[in-house]
C-alpha atoms as a PDB file:
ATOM      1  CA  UNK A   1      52.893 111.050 145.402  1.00  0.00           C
ATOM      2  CA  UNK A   2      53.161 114.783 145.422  1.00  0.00           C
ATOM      3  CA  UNK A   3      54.251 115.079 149.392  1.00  0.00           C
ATOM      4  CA  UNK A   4      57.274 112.220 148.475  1.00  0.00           C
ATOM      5  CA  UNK A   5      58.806 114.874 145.485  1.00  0.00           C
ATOM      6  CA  UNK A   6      58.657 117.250 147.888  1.00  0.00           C
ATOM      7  CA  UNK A   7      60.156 115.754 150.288  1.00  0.00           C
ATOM      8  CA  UNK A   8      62.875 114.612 147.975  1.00  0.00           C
ATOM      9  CA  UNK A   9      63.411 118.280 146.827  1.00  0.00           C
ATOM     10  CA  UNK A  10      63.803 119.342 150.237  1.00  0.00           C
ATOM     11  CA  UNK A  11      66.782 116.355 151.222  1.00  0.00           C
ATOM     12  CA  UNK A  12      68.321 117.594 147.874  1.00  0.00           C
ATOM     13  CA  UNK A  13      68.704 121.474 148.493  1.00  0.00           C
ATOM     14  CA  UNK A  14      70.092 119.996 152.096  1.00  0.00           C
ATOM     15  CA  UNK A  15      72.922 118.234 150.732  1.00  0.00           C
ATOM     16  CA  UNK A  16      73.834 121.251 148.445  1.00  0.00           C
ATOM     17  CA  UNK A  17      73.929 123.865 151.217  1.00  0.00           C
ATOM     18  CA  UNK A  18      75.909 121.235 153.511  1.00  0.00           C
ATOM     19  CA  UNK A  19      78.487 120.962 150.506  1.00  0.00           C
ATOM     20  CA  UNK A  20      78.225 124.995 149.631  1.00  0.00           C
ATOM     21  CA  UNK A  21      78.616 125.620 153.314  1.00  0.00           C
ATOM     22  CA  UNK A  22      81.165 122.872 153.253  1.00  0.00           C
ATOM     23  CA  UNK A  23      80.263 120.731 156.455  1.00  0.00           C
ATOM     24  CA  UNK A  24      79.021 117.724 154.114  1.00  0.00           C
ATOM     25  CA  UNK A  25      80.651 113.926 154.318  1.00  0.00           C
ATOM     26  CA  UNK A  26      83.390 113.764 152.232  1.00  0.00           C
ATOM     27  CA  UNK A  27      83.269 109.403 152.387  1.00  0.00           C
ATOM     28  CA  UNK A  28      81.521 108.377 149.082  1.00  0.00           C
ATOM     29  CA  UNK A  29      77.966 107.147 149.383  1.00  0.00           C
ATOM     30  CA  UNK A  30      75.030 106.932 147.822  1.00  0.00           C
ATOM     31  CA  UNK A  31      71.186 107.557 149.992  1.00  0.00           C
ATOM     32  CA  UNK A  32      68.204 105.623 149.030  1.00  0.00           C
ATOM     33  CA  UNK A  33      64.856 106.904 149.855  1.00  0.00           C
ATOM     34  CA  UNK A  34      61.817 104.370 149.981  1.00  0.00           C
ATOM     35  CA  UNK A  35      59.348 106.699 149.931  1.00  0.00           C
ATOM     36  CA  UNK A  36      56.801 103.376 150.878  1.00  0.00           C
ATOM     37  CA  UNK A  37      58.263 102.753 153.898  1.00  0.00           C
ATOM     38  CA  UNK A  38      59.455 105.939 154.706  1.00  0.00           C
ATOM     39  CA  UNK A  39      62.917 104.381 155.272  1.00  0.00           C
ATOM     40  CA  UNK A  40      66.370 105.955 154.392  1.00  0.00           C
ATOM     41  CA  UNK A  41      69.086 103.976 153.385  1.00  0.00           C
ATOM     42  CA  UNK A  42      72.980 104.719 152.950  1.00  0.00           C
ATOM     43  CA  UNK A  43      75.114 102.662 150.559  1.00  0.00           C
ATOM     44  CA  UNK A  44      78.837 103.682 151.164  1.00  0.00           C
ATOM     45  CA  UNK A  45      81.247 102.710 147.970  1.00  0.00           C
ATOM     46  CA  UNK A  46      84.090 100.885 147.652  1.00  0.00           C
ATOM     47  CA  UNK A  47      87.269 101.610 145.142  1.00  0.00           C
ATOM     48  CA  UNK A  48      87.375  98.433 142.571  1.00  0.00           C
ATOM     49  CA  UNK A  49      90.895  98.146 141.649  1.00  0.00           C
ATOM     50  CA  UNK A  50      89.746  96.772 138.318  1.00  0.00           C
ATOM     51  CA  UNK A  51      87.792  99.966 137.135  1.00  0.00           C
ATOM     52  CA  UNK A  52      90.021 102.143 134.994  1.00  0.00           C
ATOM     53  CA  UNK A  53      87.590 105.065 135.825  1.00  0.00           C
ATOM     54  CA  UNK A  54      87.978 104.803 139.972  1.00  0.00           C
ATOM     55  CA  UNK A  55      91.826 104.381 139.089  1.00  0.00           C
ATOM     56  CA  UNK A  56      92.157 107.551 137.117  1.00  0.00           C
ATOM     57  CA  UNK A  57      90.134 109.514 139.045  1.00  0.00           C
ATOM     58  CA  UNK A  58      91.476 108.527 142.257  1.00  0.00           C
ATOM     59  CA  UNK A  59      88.599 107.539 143.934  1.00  0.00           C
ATOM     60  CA  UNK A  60      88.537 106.718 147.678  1.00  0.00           C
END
């Protein structure tokens, strides 16, 4: 289990230099690592027009 947090800590710090460096994907998403399978999945989100939250903050 030890190599899979470090791997996760390592695909964190990524995605914080891409969005200090700015060069990250703005689209919304959300990444789900299977650390049993070794597989990588991306869930991108939707706006739901009945969520007072994604109304008021204007979410894409």
């Amino acid at each position: 289990m030890g190599p899979i947090a470090g791997m996760m800590g390592i695909l964190q710090a990524l995605e914080a230099i891409k969005f200090i460096i700015g060069i990250h994907d703005k689209r919304e998403k959300i990444k789900i690592f299977n650390g049993k399978t070794l597989q990588l999945k991306i869930l991108k989100l939707t706006k739901n027009t009945n969520c007072r939250v994604c109304i008021k903050n204007k979410f894409k």
